[in-house]
PDB file of N, CA and C in Angstrom:
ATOM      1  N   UNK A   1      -9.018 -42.265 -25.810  1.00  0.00           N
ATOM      2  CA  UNK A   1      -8.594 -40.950 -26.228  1.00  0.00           C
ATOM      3  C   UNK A   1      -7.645 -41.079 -27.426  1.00  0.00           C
ATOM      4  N   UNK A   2      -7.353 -39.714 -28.537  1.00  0.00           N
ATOM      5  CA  UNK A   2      -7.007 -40.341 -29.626  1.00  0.00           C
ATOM      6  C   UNK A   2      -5.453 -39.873 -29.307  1.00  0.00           C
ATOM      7  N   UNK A   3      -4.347 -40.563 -29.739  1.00  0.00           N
ATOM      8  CA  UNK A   3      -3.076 -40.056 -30.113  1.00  0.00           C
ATOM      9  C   UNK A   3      -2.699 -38.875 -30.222  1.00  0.00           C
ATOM     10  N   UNK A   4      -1.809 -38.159 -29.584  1.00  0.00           N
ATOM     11  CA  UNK A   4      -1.721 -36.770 -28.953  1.00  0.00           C
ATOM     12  C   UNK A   4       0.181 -36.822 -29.904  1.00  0.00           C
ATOM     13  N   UNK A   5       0.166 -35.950 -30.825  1.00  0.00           N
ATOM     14  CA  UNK A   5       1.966 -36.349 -31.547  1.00  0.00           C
ATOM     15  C   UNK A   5       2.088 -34.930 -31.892  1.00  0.00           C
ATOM     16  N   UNK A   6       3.351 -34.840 -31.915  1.00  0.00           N
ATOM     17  CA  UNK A   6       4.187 -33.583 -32.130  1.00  0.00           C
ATOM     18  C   UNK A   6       5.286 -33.745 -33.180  1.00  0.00           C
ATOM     19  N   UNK A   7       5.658 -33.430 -34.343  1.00  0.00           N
ATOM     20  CA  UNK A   7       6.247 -33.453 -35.233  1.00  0.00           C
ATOM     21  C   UNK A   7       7.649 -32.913 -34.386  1.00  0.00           C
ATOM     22  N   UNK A   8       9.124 -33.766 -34.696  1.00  0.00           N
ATOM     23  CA  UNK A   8      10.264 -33.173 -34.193  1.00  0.00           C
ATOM     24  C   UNK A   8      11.016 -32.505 -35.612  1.00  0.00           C
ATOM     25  N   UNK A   9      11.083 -33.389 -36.111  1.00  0.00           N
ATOM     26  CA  UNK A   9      11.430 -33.316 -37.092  1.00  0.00           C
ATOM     27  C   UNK A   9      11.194 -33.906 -39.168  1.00  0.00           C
ATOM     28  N   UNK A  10      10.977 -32.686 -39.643  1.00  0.00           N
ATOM     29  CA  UNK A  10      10.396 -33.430 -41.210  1.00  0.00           C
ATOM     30  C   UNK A  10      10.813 -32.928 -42.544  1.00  0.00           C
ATOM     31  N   UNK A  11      11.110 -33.834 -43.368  1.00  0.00           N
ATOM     32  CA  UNK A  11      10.935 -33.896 -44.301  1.00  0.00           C
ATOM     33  C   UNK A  11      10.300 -34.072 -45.413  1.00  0.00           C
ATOM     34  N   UNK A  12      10.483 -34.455 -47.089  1.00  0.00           N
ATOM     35  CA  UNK A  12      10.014 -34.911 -47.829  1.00  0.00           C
ATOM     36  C   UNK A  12       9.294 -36.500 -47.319  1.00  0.00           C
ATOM     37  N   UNK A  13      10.026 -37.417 -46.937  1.00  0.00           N
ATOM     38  CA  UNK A  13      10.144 -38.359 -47.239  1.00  0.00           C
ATOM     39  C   UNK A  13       9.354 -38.566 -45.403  1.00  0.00           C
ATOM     40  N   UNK A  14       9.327 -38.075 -44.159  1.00  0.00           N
ATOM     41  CA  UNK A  14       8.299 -38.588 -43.868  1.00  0.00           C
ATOM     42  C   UNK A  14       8.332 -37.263 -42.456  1.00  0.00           C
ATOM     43  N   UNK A  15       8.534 -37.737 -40.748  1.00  0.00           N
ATOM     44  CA  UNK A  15       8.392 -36.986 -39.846  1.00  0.00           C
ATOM     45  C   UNK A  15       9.186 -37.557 -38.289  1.00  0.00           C
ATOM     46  N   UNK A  16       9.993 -37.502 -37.675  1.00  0.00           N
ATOM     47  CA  UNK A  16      10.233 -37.811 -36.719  1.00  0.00           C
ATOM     48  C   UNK A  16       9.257 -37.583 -35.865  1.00  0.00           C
ATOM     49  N   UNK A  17       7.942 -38.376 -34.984  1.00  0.00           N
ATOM     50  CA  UNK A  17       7.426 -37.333 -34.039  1.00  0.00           C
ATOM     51  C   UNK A  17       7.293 -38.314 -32.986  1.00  0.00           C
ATOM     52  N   UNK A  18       7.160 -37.678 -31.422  1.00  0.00           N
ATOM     53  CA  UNK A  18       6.859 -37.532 -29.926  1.00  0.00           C
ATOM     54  C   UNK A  18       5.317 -37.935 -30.029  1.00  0.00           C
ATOM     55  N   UNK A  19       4.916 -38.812 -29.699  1.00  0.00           N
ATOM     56  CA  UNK A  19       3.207 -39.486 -29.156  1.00  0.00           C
ATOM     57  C   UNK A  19       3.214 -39.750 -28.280  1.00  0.00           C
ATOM     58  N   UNK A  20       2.458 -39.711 -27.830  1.00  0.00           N
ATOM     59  CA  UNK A  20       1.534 -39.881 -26.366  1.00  0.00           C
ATOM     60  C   UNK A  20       0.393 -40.725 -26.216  1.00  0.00           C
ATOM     61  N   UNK A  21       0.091 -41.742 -26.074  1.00  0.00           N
ATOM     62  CA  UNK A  21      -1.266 -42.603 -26.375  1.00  0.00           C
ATOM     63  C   UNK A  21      -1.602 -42.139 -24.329  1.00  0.00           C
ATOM     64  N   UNK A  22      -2.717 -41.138 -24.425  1.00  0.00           N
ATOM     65  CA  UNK A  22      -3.216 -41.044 -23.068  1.00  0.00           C
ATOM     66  C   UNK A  22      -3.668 -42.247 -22.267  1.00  0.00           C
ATOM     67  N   UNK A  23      -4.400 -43.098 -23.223  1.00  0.00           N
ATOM     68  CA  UNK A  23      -5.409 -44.148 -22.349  1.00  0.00           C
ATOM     69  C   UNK A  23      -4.406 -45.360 -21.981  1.00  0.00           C
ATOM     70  N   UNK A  24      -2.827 -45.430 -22.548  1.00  0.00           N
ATOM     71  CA  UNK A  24      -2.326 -46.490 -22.654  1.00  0.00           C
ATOM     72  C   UNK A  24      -0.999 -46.040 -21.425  1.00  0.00           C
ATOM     73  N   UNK A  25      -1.015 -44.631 -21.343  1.00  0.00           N
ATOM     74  CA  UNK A  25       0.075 -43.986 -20.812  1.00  0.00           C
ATOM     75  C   UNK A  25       1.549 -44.153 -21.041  1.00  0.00           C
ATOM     76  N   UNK A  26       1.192 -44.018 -23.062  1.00  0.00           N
ATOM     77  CA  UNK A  26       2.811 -44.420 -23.161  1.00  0.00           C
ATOM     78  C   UNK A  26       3.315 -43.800 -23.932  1.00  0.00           C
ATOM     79  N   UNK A  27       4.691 -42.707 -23.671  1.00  0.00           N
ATOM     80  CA  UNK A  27       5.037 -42.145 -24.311  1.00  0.00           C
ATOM     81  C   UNK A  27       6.077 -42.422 -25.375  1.00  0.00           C
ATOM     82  N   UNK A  28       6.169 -42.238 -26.752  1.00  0.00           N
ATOM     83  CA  UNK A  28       7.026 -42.958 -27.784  1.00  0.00           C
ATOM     84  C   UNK A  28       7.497 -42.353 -28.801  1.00  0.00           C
ATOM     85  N   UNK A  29       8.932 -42.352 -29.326  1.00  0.00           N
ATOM     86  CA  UNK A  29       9.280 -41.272 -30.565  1.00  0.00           C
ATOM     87  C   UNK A  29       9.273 -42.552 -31.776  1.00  0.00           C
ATOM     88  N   UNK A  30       8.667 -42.344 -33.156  1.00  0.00           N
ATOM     89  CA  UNK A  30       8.873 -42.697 -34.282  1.00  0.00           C
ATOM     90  C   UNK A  30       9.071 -42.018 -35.352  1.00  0.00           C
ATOM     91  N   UNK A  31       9.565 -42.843 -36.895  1.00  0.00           N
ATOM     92  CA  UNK A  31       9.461 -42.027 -37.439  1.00  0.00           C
ATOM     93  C   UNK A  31       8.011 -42.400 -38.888  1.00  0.00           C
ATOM     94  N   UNK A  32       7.781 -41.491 -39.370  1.00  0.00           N
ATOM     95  CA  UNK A  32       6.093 -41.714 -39.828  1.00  0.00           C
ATOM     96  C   UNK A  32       6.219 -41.067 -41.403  1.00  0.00           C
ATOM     97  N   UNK A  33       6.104 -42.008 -42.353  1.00  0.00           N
ATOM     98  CA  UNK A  33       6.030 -41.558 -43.636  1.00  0.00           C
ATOM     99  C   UNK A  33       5.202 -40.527 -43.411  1.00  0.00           C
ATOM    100  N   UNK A  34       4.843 -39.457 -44.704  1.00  0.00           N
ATOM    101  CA  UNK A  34       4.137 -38.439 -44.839  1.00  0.00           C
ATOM    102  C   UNK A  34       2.302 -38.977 -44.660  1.00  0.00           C
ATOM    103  N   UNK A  35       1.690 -38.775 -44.221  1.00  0.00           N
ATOM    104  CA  UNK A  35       0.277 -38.776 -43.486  1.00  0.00           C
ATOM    105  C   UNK A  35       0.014 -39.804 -43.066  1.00  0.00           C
ATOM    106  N   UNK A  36       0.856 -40.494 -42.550  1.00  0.00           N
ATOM    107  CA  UNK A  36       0.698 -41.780 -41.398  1.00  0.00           C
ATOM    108  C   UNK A  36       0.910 -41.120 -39.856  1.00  0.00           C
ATOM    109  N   UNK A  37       0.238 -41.904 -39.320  1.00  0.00           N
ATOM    110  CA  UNK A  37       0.693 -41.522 -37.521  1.00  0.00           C
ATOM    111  C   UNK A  37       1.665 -42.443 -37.269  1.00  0.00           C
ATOM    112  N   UNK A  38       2.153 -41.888 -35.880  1.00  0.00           N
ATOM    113  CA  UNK A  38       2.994 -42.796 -35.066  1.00  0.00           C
ATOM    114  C   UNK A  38       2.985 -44.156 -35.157  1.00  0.00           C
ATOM    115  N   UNK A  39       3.705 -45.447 -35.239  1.00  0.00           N
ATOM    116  CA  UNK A  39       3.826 -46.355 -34.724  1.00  0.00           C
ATOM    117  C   UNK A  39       4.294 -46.673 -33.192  1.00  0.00           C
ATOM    118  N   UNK A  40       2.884 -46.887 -32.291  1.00  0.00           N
ATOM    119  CA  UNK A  40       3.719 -47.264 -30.875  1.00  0.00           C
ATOM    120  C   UNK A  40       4.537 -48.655 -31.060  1.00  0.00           C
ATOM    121  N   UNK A  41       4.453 -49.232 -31.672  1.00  0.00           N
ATOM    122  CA  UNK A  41       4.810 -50.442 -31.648  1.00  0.00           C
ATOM    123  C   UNK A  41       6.687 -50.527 -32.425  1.00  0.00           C
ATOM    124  N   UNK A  42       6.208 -49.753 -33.869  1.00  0.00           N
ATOM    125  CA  UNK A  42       7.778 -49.510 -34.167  1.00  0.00           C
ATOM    126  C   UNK A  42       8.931 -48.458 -33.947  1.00  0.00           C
ATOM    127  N   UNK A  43       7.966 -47.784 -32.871  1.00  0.00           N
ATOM    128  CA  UNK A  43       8.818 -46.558 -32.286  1.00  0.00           C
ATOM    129  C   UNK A  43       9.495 -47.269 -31.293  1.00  0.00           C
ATOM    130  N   UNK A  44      10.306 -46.152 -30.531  1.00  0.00           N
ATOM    131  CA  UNK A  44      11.063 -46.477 -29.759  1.00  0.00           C
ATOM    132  C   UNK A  44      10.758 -45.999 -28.167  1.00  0.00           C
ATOM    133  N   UNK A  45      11.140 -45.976 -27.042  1.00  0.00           N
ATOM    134  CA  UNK A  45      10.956 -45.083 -25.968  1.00  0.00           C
ATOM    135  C   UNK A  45      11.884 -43.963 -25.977  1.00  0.00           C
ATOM    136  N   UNK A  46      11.596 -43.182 -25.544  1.00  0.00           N
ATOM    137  CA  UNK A  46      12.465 -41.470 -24.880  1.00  0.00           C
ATOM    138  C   UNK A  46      13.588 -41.896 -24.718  1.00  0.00           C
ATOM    139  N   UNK A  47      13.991 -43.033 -23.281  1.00  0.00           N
ATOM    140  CA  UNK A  47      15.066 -43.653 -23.413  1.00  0.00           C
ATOM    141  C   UNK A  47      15.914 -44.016 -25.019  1.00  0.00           C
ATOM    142  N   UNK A  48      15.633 -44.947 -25.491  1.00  0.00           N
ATOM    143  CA  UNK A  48      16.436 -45.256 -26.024  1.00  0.00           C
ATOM    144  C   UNK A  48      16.499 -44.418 -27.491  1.00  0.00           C
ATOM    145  N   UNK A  49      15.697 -43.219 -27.659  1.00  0.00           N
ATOM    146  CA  UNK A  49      15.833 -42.716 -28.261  1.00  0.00           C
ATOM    147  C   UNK A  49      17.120 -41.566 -28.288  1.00  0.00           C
ATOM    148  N   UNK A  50      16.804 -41.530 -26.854  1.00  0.00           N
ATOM    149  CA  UNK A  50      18.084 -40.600 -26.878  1.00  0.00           C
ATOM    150  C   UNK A  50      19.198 -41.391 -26.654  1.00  0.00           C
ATOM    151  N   UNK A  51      19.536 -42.155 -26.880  1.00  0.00           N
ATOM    152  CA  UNK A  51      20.960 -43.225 -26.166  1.00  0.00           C
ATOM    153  C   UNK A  51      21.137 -43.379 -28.000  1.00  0.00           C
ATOM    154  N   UNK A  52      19.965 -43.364 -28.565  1.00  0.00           N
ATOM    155  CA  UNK A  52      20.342 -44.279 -30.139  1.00  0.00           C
ATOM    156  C   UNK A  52      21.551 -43.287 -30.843  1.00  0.00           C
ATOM    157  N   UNK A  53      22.642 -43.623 -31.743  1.00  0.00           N
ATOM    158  CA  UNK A  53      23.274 -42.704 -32.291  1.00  0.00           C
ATOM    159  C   UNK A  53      22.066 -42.440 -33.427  1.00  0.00           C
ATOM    160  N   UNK A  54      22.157 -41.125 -33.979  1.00  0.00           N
ATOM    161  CA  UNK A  54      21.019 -40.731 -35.252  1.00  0.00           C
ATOM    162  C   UNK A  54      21.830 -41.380 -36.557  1.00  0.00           C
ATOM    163  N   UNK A  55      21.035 -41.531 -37.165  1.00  0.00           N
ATOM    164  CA  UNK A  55      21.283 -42.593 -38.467  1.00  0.00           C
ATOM    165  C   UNK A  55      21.375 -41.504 -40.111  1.00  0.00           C
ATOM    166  N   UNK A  56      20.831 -40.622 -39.431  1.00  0.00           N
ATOM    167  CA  UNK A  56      21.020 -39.358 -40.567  1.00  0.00           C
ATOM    168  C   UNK A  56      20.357 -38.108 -40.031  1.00  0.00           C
ATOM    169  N   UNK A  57      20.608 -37.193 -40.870  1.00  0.00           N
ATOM    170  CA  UNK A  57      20.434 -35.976 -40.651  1.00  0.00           C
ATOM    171  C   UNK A  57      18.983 -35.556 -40.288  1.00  0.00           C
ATOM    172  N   UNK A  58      17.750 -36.004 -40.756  1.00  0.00           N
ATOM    173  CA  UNK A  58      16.416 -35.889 -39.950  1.00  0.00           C
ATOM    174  C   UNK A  58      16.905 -36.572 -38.713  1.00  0.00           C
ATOM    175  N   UNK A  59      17.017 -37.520 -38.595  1.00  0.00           N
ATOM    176  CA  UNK A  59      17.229 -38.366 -37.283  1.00  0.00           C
ATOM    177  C   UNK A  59      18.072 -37.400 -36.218  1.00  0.00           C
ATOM    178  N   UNK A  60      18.848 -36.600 -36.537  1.00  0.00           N
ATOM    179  CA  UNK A  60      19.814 -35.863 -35.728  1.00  0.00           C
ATOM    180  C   UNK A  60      18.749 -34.894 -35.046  1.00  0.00           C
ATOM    181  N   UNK A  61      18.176 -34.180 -36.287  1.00  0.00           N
ATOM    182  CA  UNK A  61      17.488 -32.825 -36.017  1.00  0.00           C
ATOM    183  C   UNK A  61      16.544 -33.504 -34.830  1.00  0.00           C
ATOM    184  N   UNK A  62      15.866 -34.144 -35.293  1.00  0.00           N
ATOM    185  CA  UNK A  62      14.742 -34.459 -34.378  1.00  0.00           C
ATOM    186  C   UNK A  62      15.046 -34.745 -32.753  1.00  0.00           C
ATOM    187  N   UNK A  63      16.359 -35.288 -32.637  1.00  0.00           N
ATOM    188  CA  UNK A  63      17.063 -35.545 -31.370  1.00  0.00           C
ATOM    189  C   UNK A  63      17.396 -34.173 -30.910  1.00  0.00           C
ATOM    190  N   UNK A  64      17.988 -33.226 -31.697  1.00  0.00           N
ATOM    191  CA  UNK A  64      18.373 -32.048 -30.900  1.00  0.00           C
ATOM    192  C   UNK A  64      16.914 -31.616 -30.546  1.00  0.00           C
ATOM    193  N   UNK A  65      15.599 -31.529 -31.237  1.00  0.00           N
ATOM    194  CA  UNK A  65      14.576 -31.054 -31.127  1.00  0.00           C
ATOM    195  C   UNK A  65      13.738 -31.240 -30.095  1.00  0.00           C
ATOM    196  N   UNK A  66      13.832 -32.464 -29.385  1.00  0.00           N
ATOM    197  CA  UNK A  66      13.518 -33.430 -28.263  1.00  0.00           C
ATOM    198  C   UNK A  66      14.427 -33.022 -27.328  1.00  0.00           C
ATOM    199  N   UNK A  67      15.843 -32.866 -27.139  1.00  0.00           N
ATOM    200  CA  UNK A  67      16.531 -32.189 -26.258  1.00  0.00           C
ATOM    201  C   UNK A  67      16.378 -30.667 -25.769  1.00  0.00           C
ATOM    202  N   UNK A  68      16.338 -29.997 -26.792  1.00  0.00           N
ATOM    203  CA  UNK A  68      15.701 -28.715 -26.603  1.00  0.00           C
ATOM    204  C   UNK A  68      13.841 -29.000 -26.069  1.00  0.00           C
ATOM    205  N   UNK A  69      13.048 -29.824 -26.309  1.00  0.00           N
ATOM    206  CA  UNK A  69      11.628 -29.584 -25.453  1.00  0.00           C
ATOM    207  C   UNK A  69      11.638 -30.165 -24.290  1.00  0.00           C
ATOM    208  N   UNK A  70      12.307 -31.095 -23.975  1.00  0.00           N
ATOM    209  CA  UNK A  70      12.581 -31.633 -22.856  1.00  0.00           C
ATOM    210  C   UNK A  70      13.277 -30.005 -21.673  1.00  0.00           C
ATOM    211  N   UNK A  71      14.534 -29.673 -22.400  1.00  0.00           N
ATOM    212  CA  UNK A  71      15.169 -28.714 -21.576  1.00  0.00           C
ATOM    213  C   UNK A  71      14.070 -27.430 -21.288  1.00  0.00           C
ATOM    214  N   UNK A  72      12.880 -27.023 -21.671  1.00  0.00           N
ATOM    215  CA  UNK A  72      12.367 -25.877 -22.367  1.00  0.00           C
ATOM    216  C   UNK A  72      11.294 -26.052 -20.825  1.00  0.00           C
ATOM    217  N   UNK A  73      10.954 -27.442 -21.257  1.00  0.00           N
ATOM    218  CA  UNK A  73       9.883 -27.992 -20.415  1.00  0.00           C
ATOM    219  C   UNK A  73      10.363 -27.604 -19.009  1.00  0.00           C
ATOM    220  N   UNK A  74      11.539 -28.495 -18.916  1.00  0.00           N
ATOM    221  CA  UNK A  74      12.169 -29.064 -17.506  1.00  0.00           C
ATOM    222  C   UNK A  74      12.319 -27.542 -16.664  1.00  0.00           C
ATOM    223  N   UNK A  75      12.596 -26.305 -17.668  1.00  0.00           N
ATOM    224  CA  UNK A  75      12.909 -25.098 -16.831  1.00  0.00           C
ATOM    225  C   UNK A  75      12.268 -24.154 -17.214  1.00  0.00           C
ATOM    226  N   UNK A  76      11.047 -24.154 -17.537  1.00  0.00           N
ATOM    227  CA  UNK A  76      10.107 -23.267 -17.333  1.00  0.00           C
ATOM    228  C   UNK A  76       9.417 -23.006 -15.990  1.00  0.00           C
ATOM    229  N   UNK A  77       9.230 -21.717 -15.758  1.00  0.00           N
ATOM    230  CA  UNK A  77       8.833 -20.973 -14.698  1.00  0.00           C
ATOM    231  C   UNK A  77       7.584 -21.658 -14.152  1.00  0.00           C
ATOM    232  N   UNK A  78       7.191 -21.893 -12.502  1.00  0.00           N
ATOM    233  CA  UNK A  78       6.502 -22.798 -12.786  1.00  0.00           C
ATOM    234  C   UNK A  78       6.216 -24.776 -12.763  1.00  0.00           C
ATOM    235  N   UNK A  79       7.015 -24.458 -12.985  1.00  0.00           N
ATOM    236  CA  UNK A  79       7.488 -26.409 -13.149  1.00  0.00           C
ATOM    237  C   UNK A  79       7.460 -26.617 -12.093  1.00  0.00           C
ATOM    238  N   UNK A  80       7.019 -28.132 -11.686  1.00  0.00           N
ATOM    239  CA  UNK A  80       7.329 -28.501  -9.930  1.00  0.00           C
ATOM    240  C   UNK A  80       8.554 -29.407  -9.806  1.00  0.00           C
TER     241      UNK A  80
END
């Protein structure tokens, strides 16, 4: 199945995004010059993404952006 990614955060210069490789079951945040995909390999996990301090201002956004879908997720009506 192909790579399932969500843009957190972007700029000029490239995209913070959330992937999902279904067949591998692994979820991973990187960040991805402009029309490249994810790196599972040079991304990071959820974990330590959120533990990382952000290194600049895309890097920030994209963390609040991931905190807010996580929270959005976690308490929507519904949820088990």
């Amino acid at each position: 199945m192909e790579l399932i990614a969500r843009s957190l955060a972007q700029d000029d210069t490239g995209a913070w995004m959330m992937a999902f490789d279904p067949d591998e079951l692994h979820l991973f945040i990187a960040f991805a010059e402009p029309g490249a995909s994810p790196d599972p390999v040079g991304g990071m996990t959820v974990e330590d993404f959120l533990v990382t301090r952000p290194r600049d201002e895309l890097h920030e956004q994209a963390h609040h952006s991931f905190v807010r879908f996580l929270t959005a997720v976690m308490t929507s009506h519904g949820a088990a």
